[in-house]
N, C-alpha and C. Protein backbone atom coordinates (compact mmCIF):
# COMPACT_ATOMS: atom_id res chain seq x y z
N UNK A 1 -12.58 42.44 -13.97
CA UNK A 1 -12.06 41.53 -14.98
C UNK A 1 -10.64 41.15 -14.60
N UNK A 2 -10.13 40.01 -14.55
CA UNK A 2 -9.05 39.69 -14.33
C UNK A 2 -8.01 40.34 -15.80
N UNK A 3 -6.65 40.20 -15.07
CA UNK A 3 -5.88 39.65 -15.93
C UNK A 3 -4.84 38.69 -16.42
N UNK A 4 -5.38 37.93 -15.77
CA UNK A 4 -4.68 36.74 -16.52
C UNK A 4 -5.39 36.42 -17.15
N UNK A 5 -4.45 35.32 -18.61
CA UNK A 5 -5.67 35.17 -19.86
C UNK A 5 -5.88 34.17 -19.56
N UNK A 6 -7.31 33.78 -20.44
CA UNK A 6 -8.01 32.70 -19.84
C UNK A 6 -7.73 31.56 -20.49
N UNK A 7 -7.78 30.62 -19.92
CA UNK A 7 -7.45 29.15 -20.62
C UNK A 7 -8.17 28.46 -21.17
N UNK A 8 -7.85 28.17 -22.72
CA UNK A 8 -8.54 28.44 -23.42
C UNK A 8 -9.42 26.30 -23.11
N UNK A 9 -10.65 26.85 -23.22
CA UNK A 9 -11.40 25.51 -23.02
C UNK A 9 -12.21 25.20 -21.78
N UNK A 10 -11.46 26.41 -20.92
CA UNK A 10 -11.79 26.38 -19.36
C UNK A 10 -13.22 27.02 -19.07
N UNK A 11 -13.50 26.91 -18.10
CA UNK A 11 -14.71 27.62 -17.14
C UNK A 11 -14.23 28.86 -16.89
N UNK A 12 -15.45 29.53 -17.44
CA UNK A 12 -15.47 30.90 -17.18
C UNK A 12 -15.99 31.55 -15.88
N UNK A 13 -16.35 30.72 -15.09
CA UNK A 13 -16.30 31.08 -13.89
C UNK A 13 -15.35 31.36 -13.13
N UNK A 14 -14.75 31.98 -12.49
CA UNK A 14 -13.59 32.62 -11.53
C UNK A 14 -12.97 31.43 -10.77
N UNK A 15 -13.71 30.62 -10.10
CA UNK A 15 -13.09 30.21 -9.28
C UNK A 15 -13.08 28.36 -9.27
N UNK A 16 -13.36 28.40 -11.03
CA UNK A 16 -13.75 27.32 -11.71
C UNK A 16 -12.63 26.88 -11.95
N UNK A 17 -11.77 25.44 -12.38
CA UNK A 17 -10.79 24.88 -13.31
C UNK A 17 -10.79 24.32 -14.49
N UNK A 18 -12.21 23.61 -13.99
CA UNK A 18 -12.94 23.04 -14.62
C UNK A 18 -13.11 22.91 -16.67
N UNK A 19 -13.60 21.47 -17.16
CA UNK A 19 -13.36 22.58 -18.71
C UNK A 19 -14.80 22.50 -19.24
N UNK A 20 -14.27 24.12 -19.94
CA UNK A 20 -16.08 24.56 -20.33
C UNK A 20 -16.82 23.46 -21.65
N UNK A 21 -17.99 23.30 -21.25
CA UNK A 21 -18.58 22.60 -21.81
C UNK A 21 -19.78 22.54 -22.90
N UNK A 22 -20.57 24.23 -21.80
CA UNK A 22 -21.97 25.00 -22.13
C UNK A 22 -21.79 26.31 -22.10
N UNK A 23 -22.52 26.95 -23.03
CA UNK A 23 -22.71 28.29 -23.45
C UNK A 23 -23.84 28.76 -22.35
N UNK A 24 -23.73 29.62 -21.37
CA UNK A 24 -24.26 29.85 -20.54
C UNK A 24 -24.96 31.60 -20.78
N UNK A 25 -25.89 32.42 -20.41
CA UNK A 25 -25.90 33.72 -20.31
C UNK A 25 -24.67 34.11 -19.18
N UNK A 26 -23.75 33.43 -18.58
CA UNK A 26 -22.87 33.68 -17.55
C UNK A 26 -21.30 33.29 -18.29
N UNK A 27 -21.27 32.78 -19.81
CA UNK A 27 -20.07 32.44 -20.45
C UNK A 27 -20.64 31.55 -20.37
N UNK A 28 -19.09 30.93 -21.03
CA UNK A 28 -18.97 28.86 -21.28
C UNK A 28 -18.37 28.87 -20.16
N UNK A 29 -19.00 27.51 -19.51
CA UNK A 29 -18.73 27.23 -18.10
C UNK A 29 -18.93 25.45 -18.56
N UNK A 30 -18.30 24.95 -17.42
CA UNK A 30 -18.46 23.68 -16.97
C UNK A 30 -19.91 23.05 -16.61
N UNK A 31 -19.83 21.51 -16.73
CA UNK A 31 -21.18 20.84 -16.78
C UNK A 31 -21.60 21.56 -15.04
N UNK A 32 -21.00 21.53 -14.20
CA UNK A 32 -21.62 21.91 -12.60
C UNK A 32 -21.52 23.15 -12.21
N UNK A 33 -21.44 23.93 -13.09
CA UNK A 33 -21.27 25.14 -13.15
C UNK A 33 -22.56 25.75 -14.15
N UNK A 34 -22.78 25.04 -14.76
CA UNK A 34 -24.09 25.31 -15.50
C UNK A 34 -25.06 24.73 -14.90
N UNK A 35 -25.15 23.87 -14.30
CA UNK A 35 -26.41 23.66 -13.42
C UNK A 35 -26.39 24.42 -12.35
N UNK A 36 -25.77 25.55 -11.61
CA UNK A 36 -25.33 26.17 -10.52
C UNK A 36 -26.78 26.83 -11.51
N UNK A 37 -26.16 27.92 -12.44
CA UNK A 37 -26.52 28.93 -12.94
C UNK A 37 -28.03 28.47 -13.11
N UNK A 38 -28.28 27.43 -13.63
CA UNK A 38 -29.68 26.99 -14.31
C UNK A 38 -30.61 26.72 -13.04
N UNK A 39 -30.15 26.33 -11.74
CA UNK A 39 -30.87 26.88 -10.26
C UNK A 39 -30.54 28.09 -9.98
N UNK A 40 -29.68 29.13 -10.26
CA UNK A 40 -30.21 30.09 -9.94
C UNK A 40 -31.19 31.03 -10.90
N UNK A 41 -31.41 30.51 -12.26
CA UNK A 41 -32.34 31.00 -12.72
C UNK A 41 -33.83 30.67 -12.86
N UNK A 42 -33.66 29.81 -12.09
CA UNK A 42 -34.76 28.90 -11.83
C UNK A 42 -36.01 29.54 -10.87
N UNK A 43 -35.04 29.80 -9.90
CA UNK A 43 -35.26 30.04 -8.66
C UNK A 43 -35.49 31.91 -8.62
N UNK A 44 -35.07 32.60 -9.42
CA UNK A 44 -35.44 33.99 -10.02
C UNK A 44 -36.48 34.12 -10.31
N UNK A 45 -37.08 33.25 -11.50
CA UNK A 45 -37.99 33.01 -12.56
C UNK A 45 -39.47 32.91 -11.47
N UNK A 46 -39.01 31.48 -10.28
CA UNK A 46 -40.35 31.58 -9.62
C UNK A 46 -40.19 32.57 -8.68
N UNK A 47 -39.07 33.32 -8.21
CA UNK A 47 -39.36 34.61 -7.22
C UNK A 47 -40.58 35.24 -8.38
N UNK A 48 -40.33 35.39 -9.69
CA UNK A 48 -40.87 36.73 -10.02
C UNK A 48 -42.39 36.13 -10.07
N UNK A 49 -42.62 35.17 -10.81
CA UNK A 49 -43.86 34.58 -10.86
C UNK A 49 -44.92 34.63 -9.52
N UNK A 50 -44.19 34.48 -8.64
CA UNK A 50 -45.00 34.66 -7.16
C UNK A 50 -45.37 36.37 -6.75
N UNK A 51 -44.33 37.00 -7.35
CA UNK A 51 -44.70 38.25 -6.56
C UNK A 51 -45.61 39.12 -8.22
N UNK A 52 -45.67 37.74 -8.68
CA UNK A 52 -47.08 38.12 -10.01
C UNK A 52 -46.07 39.16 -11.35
N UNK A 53 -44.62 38.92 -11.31
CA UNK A 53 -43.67 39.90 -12.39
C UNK A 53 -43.87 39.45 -13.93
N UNK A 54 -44.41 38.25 -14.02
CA UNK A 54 -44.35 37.10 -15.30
C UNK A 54 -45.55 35.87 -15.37
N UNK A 55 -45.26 35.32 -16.25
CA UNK A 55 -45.96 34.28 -16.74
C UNK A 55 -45.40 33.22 -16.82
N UNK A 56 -46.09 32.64 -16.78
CA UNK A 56 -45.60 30.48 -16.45
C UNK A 56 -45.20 30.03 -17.60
């Protein structure tokens, strides 16, 4: 966890400036910062589906 405080409105991503926009399971983050996250959960979702972990 850092410490510097965070600015308030900003992306909660680390290495973001960006200003937050969306409530993410990763914080409020920025509009391209939430689509980062929303391919990588994407892309989880069908790992698990293939190796048969879940449902469609």
């Amino acid at each position: 966890m850092s410490s510097e405080p965070a600015r308030v409105g900003g992306c909660d991503t680390p290495t973001c400036d960006g200003d937050a926009e969306t409530n993410t399971p990763n914080g409020y983050v920025c509009e391209s910062c939430a689509a980062k996250i929303a391919v990588e959960y994407e892309q989880v979702r069908e790992h698990d589906l293939e190796a048969g972990g879940g449902q469609a």
